[in-house]
C-alpha atoms as a PDB file:
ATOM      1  CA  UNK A   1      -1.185   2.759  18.495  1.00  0.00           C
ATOM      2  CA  UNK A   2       1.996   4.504  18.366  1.00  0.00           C
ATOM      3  CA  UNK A   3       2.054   7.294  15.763  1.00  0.00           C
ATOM      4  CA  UNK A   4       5.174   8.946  14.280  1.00  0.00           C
ATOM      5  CA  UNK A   5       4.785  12.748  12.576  1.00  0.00           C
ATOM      6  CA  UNK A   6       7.636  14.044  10.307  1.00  0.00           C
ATOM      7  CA  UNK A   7       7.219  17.675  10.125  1.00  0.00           C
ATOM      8  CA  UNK A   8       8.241  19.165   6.980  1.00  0.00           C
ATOM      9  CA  UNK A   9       9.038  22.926   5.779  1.00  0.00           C
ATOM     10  CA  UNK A  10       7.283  23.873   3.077  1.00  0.00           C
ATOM     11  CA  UNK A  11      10.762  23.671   0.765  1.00  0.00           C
ATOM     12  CA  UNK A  12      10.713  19.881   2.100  1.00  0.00           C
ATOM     13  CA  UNK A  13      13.069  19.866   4.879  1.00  0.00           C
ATOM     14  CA  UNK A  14      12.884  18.424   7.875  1.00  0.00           C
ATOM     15  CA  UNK A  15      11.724  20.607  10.980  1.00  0.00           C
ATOM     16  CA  UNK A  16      11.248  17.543  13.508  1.00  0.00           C
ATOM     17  CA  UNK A  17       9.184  14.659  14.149  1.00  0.00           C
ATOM     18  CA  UNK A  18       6.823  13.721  16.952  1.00  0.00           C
ATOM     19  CA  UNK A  19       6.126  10.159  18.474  1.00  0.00           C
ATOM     20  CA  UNK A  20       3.017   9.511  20.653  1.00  0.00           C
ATOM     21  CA  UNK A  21       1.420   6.634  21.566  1.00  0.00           C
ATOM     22  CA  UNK A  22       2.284   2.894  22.349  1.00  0.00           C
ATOM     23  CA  UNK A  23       1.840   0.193  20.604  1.00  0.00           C
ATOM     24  CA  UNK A  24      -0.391  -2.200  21.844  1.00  0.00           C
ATOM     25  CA  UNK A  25       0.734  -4.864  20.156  1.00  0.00           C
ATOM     26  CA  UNK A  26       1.474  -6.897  23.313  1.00  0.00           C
ATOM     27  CA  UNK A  27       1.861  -6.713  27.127  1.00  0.00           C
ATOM     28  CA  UNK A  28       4.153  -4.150  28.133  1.00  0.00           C
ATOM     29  CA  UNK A  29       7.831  -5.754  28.354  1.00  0.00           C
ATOM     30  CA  UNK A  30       6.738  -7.569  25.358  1.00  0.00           C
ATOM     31  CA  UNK A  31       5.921  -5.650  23.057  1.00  0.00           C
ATOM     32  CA  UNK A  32       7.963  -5.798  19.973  1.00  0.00           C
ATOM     33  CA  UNK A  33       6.786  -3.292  17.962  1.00  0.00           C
ATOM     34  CA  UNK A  34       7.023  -0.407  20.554  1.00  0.00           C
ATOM     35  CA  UNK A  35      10.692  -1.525  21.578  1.00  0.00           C
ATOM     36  CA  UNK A  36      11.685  -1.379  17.482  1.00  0.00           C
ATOM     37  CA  UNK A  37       9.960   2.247  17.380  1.00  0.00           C
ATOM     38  CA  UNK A  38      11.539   3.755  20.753  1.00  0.00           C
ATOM     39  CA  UNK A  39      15.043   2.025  19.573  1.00  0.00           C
ATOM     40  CA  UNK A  40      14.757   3.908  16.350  1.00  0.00           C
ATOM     41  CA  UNK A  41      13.729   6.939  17.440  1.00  0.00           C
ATOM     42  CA  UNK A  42      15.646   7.580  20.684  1.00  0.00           C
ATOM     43  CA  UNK A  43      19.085   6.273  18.528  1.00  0.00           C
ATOM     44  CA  UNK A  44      18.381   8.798  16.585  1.00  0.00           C
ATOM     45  CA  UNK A  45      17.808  11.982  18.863  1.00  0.00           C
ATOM     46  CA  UNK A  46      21.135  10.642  20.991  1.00  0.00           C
ATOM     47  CA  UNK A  47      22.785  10.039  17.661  1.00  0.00           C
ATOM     48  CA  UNK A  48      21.678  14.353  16.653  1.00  0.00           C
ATOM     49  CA  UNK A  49      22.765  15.406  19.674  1.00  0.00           C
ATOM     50  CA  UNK A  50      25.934  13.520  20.860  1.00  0.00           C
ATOM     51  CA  UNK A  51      27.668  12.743  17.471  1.00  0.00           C
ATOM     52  CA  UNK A  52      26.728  15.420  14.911  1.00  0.00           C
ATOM     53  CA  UNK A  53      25.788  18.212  17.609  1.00  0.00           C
ATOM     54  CA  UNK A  54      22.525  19.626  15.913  1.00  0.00           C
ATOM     55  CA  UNK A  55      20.596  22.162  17.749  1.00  0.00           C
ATOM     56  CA  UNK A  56      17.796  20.295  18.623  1.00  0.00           C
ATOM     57  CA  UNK A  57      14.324  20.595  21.403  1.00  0.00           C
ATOM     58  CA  UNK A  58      13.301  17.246  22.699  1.00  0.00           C
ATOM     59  CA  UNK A  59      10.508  17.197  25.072  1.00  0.00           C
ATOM     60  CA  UNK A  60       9.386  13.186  26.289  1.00  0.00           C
ATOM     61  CA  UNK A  61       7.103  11.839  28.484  1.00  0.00           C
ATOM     62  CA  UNK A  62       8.090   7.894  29.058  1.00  0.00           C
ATOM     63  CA  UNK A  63       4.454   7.615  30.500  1.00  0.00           C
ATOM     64  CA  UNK A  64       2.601   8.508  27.405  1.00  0.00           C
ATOM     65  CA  UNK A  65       5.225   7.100  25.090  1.00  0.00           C
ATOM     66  CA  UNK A  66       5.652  11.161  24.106  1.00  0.00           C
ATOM     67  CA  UNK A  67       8.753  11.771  21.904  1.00  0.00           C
ATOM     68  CA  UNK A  68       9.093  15.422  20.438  1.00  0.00           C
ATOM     69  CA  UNK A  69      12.008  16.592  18.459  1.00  0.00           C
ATOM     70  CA  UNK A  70      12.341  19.744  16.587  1.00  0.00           C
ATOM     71  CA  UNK A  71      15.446  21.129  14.973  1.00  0.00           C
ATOM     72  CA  UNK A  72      16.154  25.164  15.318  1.00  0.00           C
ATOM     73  CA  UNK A  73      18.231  25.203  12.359  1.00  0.00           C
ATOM     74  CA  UNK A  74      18.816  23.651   8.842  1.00  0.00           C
ATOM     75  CA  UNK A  75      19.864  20.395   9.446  1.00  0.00           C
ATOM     76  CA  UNK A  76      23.429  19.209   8.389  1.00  0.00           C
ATOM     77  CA  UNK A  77      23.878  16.650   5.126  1.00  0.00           C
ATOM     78  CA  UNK A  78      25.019  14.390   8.075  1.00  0.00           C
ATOM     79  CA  UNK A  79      22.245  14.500  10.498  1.00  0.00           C
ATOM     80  CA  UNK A  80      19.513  14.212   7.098  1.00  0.00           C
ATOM     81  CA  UNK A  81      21.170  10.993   6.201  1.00  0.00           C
ATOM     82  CA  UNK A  82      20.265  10.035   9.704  1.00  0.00           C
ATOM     83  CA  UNK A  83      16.367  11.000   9.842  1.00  0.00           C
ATOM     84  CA  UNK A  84      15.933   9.125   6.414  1.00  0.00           C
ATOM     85  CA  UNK A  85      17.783   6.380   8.195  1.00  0.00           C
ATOM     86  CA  UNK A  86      15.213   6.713  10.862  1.00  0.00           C
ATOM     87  CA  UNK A  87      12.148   7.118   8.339  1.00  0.00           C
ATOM     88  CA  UNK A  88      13.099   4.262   6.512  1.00  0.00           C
ATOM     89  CA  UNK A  89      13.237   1.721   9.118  1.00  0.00           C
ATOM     90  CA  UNK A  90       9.789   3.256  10.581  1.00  0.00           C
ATOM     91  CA  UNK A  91       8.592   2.579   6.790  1.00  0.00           C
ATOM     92  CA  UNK A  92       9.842  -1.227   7.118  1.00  0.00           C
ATOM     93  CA  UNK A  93       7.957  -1.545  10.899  1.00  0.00           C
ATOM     94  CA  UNK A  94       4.828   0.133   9.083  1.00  0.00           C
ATOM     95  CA  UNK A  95       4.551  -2.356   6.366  1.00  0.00           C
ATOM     96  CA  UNK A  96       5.212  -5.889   8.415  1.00  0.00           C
ATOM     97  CA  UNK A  97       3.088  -4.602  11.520  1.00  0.00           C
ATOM     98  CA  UNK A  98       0.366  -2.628   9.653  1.00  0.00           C
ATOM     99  CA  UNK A  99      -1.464   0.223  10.487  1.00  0.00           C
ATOM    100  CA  UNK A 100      -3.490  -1.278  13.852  1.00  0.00           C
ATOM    101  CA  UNK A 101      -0.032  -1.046  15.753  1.00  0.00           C
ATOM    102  CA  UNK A 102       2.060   1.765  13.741  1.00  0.00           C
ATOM    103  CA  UNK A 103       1.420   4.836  11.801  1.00  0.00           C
ATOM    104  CA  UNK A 104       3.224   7.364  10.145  1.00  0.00           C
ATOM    105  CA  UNK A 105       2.908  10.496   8.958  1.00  0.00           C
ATOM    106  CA  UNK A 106       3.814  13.611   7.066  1.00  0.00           C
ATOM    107  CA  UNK A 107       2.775  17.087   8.110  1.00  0.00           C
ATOM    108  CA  UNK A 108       3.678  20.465   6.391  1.00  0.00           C
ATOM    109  CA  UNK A 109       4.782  22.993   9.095  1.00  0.00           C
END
């Protein structure tokens, strides 16, 4: 199962997120659910970095399906629209695929 933490400060911004895990849903190459995840979430690390230039940590390991992102500073009105982008399409992959496959997550940091 591939499992998605948004870390949130404790005045409800964003500090990061975390992705771990594959899917299982099907063979690897095939599997549907883990390509929609990893499109989602690595769009939106390039899309912090390369476009809106946030100061950002990302850590991966492909292997382990291992996706870490924190953010050293406040983000920008810009770059939230984009992780509510991200956390609403992870929402959408939650509900079709269920819970066996996909899970996310909240966590006060």
């Amino acid at each position: 199962m591939t499992t998605i933490t948004f870390h949130i400060t404790k005045s409800g911004e964003y500090a990061g997120f975390t992705c771990s895990g594959h899917a299982g849903f099907d063979d690897y190459g095939k599997d549907i659910v883990c390509a929609a995840v990893s499109v989602l979430v690595i769009n939106t690390v390039n899309s912090l970095d390369e476009i809106v230039h946030e100061d950002i940590t990302v850590e991966t390991d492909e292997k382990n399906g291992y996706i870490d992102c924190m953010f050293n500073a406040p983000l920008k009105e810009t770059s939230k629209v984009l992780v509510d982008s991200l956390k609403l399409g992870l929402s959408g992959i939650e509900k079709q695929y269920g819970k066996d496959y996909f899970k996310l997550k909240f966590e006060e940091v």
